[in-house]
C-alpha atoms as a PDB file:
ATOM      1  CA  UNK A   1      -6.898  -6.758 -12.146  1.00  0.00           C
ATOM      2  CA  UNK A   2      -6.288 -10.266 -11.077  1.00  0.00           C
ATOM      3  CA  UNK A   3      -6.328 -10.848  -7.161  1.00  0.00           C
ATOM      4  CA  UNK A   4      -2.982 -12.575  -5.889  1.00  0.00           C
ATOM      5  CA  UNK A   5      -4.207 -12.232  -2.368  1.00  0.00           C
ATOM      6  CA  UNK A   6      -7.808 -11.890  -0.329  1.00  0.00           C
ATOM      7  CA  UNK A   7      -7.995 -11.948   3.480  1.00  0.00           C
ATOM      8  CA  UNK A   8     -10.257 -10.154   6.132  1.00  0.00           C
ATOM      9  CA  UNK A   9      -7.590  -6.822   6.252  1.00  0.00           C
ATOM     10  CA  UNK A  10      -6.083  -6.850   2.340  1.00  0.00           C
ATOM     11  CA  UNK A  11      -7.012  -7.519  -1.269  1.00  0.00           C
ATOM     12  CA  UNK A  12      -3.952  -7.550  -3.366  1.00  0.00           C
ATOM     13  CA  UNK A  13      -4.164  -7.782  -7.058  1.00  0.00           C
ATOM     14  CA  UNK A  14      -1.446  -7.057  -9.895  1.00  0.00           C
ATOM     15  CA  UNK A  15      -1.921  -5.795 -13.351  1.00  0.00           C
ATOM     16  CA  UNK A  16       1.024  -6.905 -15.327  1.00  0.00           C
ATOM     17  CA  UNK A  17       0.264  -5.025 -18.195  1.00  0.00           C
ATOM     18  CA  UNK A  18      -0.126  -1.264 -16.601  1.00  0.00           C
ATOM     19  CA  UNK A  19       2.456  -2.404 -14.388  1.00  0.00           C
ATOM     20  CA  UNK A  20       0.538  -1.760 -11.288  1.00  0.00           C
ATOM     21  CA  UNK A  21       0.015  -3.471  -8.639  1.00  0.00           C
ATOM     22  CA  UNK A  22      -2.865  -2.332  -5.964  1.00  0.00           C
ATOM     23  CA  UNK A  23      -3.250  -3.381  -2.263  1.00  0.00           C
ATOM     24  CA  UNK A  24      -7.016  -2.286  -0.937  1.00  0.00           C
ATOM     25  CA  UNK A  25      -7.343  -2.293   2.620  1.00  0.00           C
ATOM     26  CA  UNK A  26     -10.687  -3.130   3.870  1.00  0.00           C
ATOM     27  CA  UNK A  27     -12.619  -1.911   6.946  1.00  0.00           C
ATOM     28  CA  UNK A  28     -12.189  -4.691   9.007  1.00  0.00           C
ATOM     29  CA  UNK A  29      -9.900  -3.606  12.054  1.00  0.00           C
ATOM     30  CA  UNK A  30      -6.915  -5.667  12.988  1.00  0.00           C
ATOM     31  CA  UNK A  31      -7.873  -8.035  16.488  1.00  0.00           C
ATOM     32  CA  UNK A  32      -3.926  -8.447  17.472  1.00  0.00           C
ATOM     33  CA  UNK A  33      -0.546  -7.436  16.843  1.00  0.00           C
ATOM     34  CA  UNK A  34       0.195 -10.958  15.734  1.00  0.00           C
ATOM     35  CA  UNK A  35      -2.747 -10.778  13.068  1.00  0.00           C
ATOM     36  CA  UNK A  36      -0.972  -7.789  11.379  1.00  0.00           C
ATOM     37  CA  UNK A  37       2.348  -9.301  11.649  1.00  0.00           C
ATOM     38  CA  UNK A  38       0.680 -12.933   9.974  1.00  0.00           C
ATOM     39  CA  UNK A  39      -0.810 -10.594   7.599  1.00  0.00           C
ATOM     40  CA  UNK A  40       2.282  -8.999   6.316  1.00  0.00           C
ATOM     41  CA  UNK A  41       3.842 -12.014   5.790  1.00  0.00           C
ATOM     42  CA  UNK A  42       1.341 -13.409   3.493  1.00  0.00           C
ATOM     43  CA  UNK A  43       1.170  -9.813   1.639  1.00  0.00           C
ATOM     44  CA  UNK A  44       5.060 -10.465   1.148  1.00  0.00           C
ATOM     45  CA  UNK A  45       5.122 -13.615  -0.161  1.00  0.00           C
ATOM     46  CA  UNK A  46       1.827 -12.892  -2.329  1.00  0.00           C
ATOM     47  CA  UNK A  47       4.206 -10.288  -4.058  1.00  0.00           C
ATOM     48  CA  UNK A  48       7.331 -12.341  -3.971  1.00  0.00           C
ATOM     49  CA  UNK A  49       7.262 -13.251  -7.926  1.00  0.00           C
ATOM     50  CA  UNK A  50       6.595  -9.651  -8.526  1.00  0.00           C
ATOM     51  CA  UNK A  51       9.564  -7.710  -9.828  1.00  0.00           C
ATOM     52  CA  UNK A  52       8.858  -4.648  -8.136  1.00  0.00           C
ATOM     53  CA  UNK A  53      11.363  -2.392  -9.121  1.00  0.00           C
ATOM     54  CA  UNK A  54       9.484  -2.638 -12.780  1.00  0.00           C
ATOM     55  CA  UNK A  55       5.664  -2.111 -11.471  1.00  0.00           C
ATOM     56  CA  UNK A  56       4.143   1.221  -9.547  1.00  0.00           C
ATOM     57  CA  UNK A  57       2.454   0.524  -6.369  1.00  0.00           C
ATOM     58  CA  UNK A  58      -1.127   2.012  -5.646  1.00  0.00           C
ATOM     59  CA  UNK A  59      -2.338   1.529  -2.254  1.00  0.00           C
ATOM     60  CA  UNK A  60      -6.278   2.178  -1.538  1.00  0.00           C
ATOM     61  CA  UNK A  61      -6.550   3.007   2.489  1.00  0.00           C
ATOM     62  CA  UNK A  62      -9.479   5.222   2.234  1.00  0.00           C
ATOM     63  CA  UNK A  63     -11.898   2.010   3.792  1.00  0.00           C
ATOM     64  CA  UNK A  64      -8.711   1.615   6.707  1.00  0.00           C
ATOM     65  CA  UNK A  65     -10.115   2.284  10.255  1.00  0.00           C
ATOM     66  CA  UNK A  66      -8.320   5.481  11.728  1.00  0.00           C
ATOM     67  CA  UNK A  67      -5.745   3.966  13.818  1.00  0.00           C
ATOM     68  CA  UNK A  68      -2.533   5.809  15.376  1.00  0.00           C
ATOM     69  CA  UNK A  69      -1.769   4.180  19.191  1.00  0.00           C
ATOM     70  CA  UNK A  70       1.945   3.434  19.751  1.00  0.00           C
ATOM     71  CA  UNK A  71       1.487  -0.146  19.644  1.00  0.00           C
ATOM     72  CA  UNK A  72      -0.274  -0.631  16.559  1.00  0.00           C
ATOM     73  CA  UNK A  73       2.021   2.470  14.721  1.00  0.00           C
ATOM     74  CA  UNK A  74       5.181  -0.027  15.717  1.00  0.00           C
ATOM     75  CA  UNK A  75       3.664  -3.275  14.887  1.00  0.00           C
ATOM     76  CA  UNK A  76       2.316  -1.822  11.468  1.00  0.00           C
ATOM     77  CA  UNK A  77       5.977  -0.117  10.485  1.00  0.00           C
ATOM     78  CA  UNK A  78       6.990  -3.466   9.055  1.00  0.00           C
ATOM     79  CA  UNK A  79       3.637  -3.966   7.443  1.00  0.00           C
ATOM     80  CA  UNK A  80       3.697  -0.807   5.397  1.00  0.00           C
ATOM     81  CA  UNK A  81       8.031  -1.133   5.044  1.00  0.00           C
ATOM     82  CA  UNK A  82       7.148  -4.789   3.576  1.00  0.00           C
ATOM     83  CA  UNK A  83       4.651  -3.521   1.660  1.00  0.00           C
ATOM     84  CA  UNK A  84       5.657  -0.504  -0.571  1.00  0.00           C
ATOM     85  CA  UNK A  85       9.865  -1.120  -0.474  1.00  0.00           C
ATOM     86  CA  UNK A  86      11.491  -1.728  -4.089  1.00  0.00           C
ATOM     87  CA  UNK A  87       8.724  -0.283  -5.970  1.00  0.00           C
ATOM     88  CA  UNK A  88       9.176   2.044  -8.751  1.00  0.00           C
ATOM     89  CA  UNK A  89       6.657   4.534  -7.364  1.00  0.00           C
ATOM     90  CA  UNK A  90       4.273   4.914  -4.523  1.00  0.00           C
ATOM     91  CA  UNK A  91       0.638   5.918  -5.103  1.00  0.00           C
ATOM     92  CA  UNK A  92      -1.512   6.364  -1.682  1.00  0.00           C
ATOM     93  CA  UNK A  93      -5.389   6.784  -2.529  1.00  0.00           C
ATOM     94  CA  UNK A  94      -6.761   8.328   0.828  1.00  0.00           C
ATOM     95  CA  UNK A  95     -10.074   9.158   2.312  1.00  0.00           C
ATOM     96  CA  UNK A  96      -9.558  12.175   4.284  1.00  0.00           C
ATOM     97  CA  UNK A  97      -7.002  14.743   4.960  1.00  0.00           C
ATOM     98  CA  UNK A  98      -5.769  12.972   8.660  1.00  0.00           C
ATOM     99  CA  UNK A  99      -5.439  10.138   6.393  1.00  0.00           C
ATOM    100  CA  UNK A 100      -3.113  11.984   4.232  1.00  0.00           C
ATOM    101  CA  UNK A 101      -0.702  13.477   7.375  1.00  0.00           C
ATOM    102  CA  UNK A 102      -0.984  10.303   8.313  1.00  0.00           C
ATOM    103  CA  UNK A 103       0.746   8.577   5.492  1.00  0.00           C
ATOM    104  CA  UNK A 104       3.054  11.938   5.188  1.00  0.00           C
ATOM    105  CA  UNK A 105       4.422  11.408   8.838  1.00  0.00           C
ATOM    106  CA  UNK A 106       4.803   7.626   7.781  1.00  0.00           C
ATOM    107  CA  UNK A 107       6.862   8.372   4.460  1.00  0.00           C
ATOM    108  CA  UNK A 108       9.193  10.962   6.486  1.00  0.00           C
ATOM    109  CA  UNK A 109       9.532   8.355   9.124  1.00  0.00           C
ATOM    110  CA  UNK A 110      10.507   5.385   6.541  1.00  0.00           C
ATOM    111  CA  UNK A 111      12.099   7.299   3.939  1.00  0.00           C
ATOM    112  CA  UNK A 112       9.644   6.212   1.252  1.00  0.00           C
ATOM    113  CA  UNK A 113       8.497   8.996  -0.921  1.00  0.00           C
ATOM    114  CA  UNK A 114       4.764   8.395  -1.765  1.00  0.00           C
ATOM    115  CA  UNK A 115       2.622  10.721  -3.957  1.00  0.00           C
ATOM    116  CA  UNK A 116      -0.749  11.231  -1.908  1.00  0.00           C
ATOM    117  CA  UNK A 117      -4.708  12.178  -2.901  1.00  0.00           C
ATOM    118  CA  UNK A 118      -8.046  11.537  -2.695  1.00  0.00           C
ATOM    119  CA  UNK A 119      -8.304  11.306  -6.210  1.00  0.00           C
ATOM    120  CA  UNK A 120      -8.399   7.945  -7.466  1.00  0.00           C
ATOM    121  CA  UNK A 121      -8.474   8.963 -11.029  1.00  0.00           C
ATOM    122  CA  UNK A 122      -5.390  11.487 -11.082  1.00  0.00           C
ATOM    123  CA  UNK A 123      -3.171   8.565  -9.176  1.00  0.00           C
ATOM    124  CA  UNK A 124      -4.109   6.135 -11.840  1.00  0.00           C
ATOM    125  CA  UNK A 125      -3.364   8.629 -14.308  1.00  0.00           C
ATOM    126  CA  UNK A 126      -0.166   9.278 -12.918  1.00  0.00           C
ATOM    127  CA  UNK A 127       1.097   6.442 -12.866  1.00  0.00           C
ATOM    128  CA  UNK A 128       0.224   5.390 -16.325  1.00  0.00           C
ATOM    129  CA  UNK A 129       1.923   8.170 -17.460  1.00  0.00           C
ATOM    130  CA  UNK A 130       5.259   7.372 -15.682  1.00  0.00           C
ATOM    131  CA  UNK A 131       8.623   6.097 -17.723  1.00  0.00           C
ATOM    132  CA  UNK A 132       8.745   2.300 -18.317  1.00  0.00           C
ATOM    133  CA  UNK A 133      12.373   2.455 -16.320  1.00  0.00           C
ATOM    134  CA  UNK A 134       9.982   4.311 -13.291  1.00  0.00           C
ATOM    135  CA  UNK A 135       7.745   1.199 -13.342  1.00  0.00           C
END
């Protein structure tokens, strides 16, 4: 998949042809609130040409550092609104089972339905097998 975006926190790449595109967090933690908000805006405007409402969204947070504080839950509601708003479908590829209330809470709290596992292959499968007018 080609990479539209690389930075300490993200690695965004889109695959026109599955209609997919896939945002990796890495491990590296997040040093300021202002870092994540700099950070979303670059994700955003790395995805701007994308027509989302056409391509399925897999995001890959199983490297993320467990984070919940009320600071860094408010600061990253934009981030992850930014992020997965318009697309077709939500895929979230998760590490652990607090990483999957986790992004539960979040999609009940944005309004964003997201299908959720620790199974890599089955989300990719998934979404491959979704409608063109899903994607």
């Amino acid at each position: 998949m080609p990479e539209v975006l690389r930075n300490a926190h993200f690695i965004v790449a889109v695959d026109r042809i599955a209609k997919i595109v896939r945002v990796t967090r890495t491990a590296e933690p997040f040093d300021s609130i202002e870092q994540i908000e700099q950070e979303c805006l670059e994700i955003t405007a790395a995805l701007a040409p994308v027509d989302r409402s056409a391509m399925s969204l897999l995001l890959d947070i199983r490297a993320a550092p467990g984070r919940n504080d009320p600071r860094f839950e408010d600061a990253t509601l934009q981030l992850r609104t930014a992020a997965v708003r318009g697309f077709g479908c939500v895929a979230v590829l998760v590490g652990t089972p607090a990483g999957a209330l986790q992004v539960r809470r979040h999609s009940r709290e944005d309004g964003i339905d997201r299908l959720i596992s620790d199974n890599e292959g089955e989300l990719l499968a998934y979404l491959a097998a979704l409608p063109s007018r899903h994607r």
